[in-house]
C-alpha atoms as a PDB file:
ATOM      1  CA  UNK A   1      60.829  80.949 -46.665  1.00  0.00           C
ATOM      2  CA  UNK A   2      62.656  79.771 -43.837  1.00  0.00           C
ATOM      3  CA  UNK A   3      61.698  81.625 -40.533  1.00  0.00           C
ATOM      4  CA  UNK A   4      64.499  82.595 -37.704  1.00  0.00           C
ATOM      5  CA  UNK A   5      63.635  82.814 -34.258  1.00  0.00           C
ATOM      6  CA  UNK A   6      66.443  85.359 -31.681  1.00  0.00           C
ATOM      7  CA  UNK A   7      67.324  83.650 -28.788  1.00  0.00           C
ATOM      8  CA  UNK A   8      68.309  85.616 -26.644  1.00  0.00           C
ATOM      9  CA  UNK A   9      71.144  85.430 -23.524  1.00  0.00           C
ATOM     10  CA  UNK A  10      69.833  84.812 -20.336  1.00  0.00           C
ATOM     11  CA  UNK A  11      68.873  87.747 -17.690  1.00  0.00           C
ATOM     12  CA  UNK A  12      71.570  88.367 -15.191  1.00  0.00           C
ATOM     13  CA  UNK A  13      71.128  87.660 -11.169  1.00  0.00           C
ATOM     14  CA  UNK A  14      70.372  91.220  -9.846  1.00  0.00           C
ATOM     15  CA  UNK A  15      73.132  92.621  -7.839  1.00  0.00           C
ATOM     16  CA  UNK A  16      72.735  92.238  -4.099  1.00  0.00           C
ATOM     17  CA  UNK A  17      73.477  95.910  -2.805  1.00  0.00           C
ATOM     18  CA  UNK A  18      74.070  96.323   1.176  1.00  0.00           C
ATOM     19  CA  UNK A  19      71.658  98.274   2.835  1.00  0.00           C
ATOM     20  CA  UNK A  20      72.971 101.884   3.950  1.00  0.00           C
ATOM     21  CA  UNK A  21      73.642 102.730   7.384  1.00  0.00           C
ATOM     22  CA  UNK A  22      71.621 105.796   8.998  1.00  0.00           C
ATOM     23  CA  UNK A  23      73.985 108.340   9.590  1.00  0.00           C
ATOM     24  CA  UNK A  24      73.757 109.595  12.786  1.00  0.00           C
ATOM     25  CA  UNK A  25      72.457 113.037  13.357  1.00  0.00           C
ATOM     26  CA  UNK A  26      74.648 115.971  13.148  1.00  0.00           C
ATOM     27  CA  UNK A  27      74.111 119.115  15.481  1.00  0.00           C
ATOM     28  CA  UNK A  28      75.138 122.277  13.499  1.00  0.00           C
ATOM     29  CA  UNK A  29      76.434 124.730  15.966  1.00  0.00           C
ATOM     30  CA  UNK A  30      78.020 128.069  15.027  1.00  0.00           C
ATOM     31  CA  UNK A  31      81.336 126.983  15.671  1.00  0.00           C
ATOM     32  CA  UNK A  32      82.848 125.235  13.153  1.00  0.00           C
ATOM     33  CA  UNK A  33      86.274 123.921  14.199  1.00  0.00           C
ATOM     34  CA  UNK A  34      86.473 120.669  14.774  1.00  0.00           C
ATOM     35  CA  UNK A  35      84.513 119.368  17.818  1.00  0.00           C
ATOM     36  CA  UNK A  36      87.122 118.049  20.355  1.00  0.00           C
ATOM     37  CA  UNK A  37      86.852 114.408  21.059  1.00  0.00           C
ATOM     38  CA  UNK A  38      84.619 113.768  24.346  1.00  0.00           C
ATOM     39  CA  UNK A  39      86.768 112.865  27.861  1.00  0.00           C
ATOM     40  CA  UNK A  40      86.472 109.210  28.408  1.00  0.00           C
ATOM     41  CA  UNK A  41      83.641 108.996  31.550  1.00  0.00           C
ATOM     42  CA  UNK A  42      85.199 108.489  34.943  1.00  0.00           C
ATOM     43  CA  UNK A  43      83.841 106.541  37.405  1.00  0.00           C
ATOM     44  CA  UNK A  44      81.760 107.786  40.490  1.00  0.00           C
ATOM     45  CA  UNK A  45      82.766 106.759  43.480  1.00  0.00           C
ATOM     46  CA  UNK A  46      80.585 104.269  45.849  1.00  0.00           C
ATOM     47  CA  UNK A  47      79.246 105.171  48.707  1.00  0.00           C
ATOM     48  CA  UNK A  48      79.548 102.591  51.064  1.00  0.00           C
ATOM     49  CA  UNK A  49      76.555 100.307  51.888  1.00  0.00           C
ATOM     50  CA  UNK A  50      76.271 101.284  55.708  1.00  0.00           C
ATOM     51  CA  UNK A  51      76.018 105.009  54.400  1.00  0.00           C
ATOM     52  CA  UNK A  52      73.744 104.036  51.148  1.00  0.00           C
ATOM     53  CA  UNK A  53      71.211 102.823  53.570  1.00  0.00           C
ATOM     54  CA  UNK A  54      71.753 105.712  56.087  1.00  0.00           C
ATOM     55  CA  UNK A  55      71.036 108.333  53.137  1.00  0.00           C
ATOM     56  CA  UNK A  56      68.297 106.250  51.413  1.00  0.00           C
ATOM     57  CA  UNK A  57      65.427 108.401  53.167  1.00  0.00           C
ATOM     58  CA  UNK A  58      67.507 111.616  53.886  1.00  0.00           C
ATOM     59  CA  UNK A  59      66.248 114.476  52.261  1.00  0.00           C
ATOM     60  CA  UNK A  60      68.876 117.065  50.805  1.00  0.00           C
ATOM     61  CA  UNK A  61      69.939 119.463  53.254  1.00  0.00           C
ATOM     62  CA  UNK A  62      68.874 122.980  52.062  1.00  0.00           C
ATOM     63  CA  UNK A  63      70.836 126.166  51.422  1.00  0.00           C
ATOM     64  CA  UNK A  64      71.367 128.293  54.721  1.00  0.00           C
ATOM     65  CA  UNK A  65      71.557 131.868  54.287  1.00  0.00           C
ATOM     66  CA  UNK A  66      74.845 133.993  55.875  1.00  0.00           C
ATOM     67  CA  UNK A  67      73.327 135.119  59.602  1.00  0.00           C
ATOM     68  CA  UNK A  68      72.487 131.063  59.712  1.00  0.00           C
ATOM     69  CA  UNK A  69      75.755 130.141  58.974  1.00  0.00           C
ATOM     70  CA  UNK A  70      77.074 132.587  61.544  1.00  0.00           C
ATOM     71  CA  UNK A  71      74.308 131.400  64.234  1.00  0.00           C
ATOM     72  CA  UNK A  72      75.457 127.487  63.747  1.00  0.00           C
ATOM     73  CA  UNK A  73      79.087 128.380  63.888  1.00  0.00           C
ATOM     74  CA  UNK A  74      78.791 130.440  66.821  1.00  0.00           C
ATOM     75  CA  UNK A  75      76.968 127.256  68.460  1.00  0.00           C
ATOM     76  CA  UNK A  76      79.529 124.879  67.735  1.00  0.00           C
ATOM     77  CA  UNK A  77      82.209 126.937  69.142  1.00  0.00           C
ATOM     78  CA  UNK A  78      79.973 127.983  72.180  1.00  0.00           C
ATOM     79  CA  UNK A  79      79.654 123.690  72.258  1.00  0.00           C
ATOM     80  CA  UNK A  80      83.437 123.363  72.174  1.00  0.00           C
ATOM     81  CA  UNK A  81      84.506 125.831  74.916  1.00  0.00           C
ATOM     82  CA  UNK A  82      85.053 124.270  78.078  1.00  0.00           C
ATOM     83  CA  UNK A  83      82.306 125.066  80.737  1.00  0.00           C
ATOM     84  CA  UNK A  84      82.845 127.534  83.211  1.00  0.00           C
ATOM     85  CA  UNK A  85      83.922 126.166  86.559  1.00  0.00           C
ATOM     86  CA  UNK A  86      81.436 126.989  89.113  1.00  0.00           C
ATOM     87  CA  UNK A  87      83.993 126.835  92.241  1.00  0.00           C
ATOM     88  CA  UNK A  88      84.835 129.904  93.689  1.00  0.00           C
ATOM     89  CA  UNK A  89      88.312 131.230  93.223  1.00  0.00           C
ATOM     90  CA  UNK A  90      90.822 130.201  95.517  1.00  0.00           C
ATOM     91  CA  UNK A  91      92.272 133.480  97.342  1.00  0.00           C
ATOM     92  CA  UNK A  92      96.210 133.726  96.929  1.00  0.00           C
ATOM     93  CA  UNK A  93      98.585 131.928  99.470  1.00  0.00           C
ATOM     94  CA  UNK A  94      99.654 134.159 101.773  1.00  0.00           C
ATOM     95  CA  UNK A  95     103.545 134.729 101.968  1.00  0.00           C
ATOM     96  CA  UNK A  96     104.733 132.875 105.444  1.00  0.00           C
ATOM     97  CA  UNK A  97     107.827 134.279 107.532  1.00  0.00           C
ATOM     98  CA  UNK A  98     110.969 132.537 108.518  1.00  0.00           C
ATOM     99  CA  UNK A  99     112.837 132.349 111.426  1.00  0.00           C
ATOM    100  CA  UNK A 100     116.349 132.660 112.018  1.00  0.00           C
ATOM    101  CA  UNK A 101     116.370 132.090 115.875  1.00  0.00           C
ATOM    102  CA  UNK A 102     113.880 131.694 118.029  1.00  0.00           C
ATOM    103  CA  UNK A 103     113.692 130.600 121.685  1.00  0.00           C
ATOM    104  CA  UNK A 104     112.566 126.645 122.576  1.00  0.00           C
ATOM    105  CA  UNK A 105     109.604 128.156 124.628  1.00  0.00           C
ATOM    106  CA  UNK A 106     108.043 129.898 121.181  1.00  0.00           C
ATOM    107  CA  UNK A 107     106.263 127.931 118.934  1.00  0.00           C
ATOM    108  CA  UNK A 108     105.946 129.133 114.645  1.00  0.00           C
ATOM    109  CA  UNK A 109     102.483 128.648 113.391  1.00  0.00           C
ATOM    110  CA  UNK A 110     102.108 129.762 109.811  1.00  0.00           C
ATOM    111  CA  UNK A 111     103.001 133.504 110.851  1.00  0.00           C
ATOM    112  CA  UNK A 112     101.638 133.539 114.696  1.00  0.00           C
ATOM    113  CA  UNK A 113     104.248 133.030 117.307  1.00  0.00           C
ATOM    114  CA  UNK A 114     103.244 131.661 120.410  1.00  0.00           C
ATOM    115  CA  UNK A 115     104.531 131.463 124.148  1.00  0.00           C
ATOM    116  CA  UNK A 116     102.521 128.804 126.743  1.00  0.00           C
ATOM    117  CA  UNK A 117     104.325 127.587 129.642  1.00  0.00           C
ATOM    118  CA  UNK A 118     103.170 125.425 132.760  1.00  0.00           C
ATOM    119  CA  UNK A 119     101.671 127.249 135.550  1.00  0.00           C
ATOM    120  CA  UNK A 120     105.169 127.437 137.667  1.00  0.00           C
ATOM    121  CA  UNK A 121     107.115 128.105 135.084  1.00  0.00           C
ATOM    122  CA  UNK A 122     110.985 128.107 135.667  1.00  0.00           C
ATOM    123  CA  UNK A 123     113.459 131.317 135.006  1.00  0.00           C
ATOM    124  CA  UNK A 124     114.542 129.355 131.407  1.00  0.00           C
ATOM    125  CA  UNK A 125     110.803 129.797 130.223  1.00  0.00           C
ATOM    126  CA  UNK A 126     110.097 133.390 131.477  1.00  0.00           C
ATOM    127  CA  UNK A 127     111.471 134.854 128.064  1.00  0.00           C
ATOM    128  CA  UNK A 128     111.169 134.029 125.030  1.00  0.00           C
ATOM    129  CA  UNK A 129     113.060 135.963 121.206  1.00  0.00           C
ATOM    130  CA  UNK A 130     112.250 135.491 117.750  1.00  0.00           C
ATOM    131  CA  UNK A 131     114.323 136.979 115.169  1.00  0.00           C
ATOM    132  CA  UNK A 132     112.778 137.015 111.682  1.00  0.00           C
ATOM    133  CA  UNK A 133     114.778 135.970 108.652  1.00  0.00           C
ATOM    134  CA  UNK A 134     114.321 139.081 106.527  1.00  0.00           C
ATOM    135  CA  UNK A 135     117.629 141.297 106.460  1.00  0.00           C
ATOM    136  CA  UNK A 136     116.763 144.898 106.249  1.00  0.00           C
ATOM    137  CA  UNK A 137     120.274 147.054 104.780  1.00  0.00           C
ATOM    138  CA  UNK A 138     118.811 149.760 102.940  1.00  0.00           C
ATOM    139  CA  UNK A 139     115.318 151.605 101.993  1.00  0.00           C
ATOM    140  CA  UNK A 140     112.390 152.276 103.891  1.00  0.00           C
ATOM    141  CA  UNK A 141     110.334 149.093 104.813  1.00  0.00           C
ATOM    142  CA  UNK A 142     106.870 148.799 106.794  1.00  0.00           C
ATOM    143  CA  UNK A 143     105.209 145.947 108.502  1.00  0.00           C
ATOM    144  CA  UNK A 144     102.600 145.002 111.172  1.00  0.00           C
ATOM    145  CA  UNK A 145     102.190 142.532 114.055  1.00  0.00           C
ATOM    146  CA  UNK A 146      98.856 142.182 115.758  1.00  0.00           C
ATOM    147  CA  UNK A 147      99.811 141.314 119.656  1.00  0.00           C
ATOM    148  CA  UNK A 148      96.956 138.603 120.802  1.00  0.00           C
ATOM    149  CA  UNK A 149      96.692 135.657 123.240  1.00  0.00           C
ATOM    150  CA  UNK A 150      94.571 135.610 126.659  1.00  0.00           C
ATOM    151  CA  UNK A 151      97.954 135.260 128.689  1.00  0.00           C
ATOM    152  CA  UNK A 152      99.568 138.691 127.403  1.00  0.00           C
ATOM    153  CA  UNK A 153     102.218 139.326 130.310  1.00  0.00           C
ATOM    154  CA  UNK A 154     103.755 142.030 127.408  1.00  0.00           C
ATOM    155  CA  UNK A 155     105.923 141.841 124.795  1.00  0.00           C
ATOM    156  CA  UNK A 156     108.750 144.189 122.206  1.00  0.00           C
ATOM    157  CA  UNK A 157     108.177 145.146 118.714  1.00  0.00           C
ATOM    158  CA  UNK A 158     111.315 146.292 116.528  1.00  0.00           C
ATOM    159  CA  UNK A 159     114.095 145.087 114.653  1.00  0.00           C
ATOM    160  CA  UNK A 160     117.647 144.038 116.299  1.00  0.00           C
ATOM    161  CA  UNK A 161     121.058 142.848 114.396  1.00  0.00           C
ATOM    162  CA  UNK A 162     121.294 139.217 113.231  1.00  0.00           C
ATOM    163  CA  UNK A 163     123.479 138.180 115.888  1.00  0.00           C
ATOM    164  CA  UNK A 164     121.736 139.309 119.256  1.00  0.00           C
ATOM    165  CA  UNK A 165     121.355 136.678 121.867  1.00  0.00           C
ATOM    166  CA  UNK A 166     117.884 134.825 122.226  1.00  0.00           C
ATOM    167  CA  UNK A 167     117.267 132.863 125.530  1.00  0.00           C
ATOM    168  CA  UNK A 168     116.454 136.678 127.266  1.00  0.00           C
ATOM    169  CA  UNK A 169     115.210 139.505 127.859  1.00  0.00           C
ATOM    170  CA  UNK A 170     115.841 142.246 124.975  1.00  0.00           C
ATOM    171  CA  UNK A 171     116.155 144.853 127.711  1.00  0.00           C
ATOM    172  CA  UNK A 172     119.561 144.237 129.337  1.00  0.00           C
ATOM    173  CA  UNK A 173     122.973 146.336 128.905  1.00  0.00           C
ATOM    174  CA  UNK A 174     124.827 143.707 126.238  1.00  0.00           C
ATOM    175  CA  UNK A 175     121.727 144.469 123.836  1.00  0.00           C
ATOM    176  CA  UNK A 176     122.276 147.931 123.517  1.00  0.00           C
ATOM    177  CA  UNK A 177     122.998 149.129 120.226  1.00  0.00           C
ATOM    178  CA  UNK A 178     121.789 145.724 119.151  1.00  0.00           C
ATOM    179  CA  UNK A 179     118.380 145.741 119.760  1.00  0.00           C
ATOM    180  CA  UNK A 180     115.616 148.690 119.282  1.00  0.00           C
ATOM    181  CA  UNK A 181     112.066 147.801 120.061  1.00  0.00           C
ATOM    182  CA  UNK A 182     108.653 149.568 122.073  1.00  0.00           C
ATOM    183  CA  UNK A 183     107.357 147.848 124.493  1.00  0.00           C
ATOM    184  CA  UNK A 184     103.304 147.037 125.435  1.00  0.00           C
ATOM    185  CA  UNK A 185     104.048 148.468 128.684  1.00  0.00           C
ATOM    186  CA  UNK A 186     104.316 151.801 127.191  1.00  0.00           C
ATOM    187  CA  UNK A 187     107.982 153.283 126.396  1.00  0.00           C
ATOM    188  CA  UNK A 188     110.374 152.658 123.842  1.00  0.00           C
ATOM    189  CA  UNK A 189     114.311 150.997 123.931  1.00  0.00           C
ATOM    190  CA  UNK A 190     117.721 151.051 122.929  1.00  0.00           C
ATOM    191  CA  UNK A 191     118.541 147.594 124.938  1.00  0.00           C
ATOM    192  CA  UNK A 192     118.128 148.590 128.410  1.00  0.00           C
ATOM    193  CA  UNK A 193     117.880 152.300 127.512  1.00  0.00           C
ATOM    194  CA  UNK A 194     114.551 153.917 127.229  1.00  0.00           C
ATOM    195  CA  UNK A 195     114.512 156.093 124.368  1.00  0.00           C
ATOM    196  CA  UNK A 196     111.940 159.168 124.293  1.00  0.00           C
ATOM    197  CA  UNK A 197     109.337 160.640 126.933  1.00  0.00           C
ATOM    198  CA  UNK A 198     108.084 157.215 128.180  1.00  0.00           C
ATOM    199  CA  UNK A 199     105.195 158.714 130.348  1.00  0.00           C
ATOM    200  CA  UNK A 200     103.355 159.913 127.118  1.00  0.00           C
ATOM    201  CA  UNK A 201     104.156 156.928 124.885  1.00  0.00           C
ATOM    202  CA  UNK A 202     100.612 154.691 125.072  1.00  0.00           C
ATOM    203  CA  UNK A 203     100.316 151.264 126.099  1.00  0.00           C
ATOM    204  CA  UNK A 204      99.233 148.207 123.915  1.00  0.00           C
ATOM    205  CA  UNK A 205      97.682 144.950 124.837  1.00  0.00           C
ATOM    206  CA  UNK A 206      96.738 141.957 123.896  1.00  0.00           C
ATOM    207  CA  UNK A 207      94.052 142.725 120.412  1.00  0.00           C
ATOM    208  CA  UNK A 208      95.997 145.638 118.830  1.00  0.00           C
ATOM    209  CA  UNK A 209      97.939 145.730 115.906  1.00  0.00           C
ATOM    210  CA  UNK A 210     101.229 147.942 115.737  1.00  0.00           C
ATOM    211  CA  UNK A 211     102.752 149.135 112.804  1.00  0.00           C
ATOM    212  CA  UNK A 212     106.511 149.454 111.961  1.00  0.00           C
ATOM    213  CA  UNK A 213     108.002 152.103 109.814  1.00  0.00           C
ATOM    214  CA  UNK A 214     111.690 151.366 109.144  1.00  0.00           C
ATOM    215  CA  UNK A 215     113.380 153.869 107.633  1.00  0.00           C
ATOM    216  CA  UNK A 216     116.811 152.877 107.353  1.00  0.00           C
ATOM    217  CA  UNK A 217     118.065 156.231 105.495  1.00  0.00           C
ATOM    218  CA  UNK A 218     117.741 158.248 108.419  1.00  0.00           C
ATOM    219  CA  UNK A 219     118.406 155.489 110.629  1.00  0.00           C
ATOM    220  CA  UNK A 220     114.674 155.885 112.226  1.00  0.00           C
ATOM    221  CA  UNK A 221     112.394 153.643 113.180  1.00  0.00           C
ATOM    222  CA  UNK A 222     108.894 154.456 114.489  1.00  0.00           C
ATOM    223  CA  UNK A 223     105.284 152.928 115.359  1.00  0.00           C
ATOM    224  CA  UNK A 224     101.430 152.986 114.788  1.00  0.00           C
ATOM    225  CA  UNK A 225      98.407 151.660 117.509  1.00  0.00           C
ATOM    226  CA  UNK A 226      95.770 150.461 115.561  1.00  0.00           C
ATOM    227  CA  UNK A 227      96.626 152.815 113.195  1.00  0.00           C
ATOM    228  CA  UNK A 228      97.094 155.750 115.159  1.00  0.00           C
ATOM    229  CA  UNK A 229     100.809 157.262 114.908  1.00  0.00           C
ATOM    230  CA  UNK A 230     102.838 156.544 118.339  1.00  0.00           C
ATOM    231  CA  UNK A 231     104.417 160.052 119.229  1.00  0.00           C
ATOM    232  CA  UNK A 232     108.288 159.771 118.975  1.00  0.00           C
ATOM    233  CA  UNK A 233     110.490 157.128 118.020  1.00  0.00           C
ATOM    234  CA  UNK A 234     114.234 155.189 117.694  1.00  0.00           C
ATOM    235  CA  UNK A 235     116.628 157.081 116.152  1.00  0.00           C
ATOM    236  CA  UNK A 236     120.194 155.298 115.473  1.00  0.00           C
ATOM    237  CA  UNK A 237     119.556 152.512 114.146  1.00  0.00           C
ATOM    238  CA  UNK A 238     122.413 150.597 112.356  1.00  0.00           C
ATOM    239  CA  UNK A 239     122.103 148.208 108.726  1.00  0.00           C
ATOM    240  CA  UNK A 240     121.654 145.382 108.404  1.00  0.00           C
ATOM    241  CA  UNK A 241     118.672 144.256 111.155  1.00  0.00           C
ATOM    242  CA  UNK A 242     116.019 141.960 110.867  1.00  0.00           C
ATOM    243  CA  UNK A 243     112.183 142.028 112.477  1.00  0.00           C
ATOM    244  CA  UNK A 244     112.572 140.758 116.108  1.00  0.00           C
ATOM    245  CA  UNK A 245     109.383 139.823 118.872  1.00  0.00           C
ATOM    246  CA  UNK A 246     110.102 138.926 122.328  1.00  0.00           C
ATOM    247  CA  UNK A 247     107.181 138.081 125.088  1.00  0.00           C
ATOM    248  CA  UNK A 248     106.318 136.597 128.188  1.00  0.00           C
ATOM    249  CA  UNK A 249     102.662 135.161 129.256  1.00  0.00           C
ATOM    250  CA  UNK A 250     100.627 134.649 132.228  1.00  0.00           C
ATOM    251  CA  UNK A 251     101.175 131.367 134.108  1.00  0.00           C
ATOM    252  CA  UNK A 252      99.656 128.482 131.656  1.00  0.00           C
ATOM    253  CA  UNK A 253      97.510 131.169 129.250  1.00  0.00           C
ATOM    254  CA  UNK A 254      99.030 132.352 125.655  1.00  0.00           C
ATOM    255  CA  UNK A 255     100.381 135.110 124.344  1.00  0.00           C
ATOM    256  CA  UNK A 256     101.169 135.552 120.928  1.00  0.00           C
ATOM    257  CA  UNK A 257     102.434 138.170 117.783  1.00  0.00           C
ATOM    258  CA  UNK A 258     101.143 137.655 114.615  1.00  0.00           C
ATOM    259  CA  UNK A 259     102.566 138.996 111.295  1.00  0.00           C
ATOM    260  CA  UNK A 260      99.862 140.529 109.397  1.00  0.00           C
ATOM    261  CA  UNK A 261     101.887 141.854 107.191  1.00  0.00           C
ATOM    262  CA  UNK A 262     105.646 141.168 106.241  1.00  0.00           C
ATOM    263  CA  UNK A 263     108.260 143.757 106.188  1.00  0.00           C
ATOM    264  CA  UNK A 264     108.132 145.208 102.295  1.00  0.00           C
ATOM    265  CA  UNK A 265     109.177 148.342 100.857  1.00  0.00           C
ATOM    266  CA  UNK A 266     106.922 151.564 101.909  1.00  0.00           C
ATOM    267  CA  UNK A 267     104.639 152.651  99.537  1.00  0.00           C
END
């Protein structure tokens, strides 16, 4: 009996399989939309190198509560105000009167007009006007002159129109009516006219200050000594006038009148 061997086929190559990727872990949250896709990363910005180094060993700065906030604010603004300036205060110009005419033998210094002439003086130099450039028309004004100078011969305090004649005496007959004024040697004038009881009106001299009280309503003008009302006064006086001072001095010493205060509206 014949005997069969079974060949059989070959075995197959096995079949190369790829090895499987990990999937990457998955965190389950509670929402479950969609996640949205992440923003792309954006760059920080450099600091640069000079600074880098500068803030290498700088600690952080640490949180400052409200009343420190307040304290370094108030600081810096305390830094930024300008310091005080330690000069004293400068006291206010005083105003400075104007002339209209005044005689060649007076001389203007801020408000102080002075006479000096040579010991023998001549006739020309013997009087000498100043008219002050403040018209007067209406109201009642006040002002004071203080009479000084070691050469005081005597002088007129008062008010005359703008166009009386300088280069004279105040007291002569084509400056009445023109010129109103009292006089350091003790009475009060209407040009050559004394005006009042002139053997009770006090003196002045050189030292005292006299007051003048204009009051151009009642056509009245009247006076103060150091302060002291002047019994009587100048009653006729016309608008418009203007502050007038006329003296005379002692051979080669001064006399002057200083305006203390400049004719303004009473109070």
């Amino acid at each position: 009996m014949r005997r069969v061997t079974k060949v059989l086929p070959p075995a197959a190559a096995p079949e190369l399989v790829p090895p499987k990727r990990a999937k990457p872990a998955v965190q389950h949250t509670h929402i479950h939309s969609a996640p949205s896709p992440a923003p792309a990363p954006v760059a920080e910005p450099q600091m640069p190198a000079a600074a880098a180094e500068e803030n290498m060993d700088t600690p952080k700065p640490r949180k400052l509560s409200v009343l420190q906030m307040a304290n370094n604010f108030a600081l810096k603004v305390e830094e930024s105000s300008p310091a005080p300036s330690l000069a004293p205060a400068l006291p206010p110009t005083a105003p400075t009167i104007k002339v209209r005419n005044m005689d060649s033998v007076l001389k203007l210094d801020g408000n102080t007009v002075t006479k000096t002439s040579a010991p023998a003086p001549s006739s020309a130099e013997e009087f000498g006007v100043a008219v002050a450039d403040v018209a007067l028309s209406s109201g009642v004004h006040e002002w004071e002159v203080e009479v000084g100078g070691k050469g005081l011969h005597w002088c007129g305090i008062g008010v005359a129109l703008p166009d009386i004649q300088t280069g004279n005496s105040l007291r002569r007959p084509e400056s009445r009516g023109r010129a109103w004024f009292y006089h350091s040697k003790g009475f009060m004038c209407d040009g050559d006219e004394f005006v009042g009881d002139w053997e009770t009106t006090p003196k002045f001299v050189a030292g005292n200050r006299i007051g003048v009280r204009l009051d151009l309503t009642q056509g009245l003008m009247s006076f103060t000594c150091n302060g002291t009302r002047v019994p009587g006064g100048i009653q006729g006086i016309r608008s418009t006038v203007l502050p007038v001072v006329y003296m005379d001095n002692l051979e080669g010493k001064p006399a002057s009148c200083t305006f203390v205060s400049l004719p303004a509206p009473a109070k």
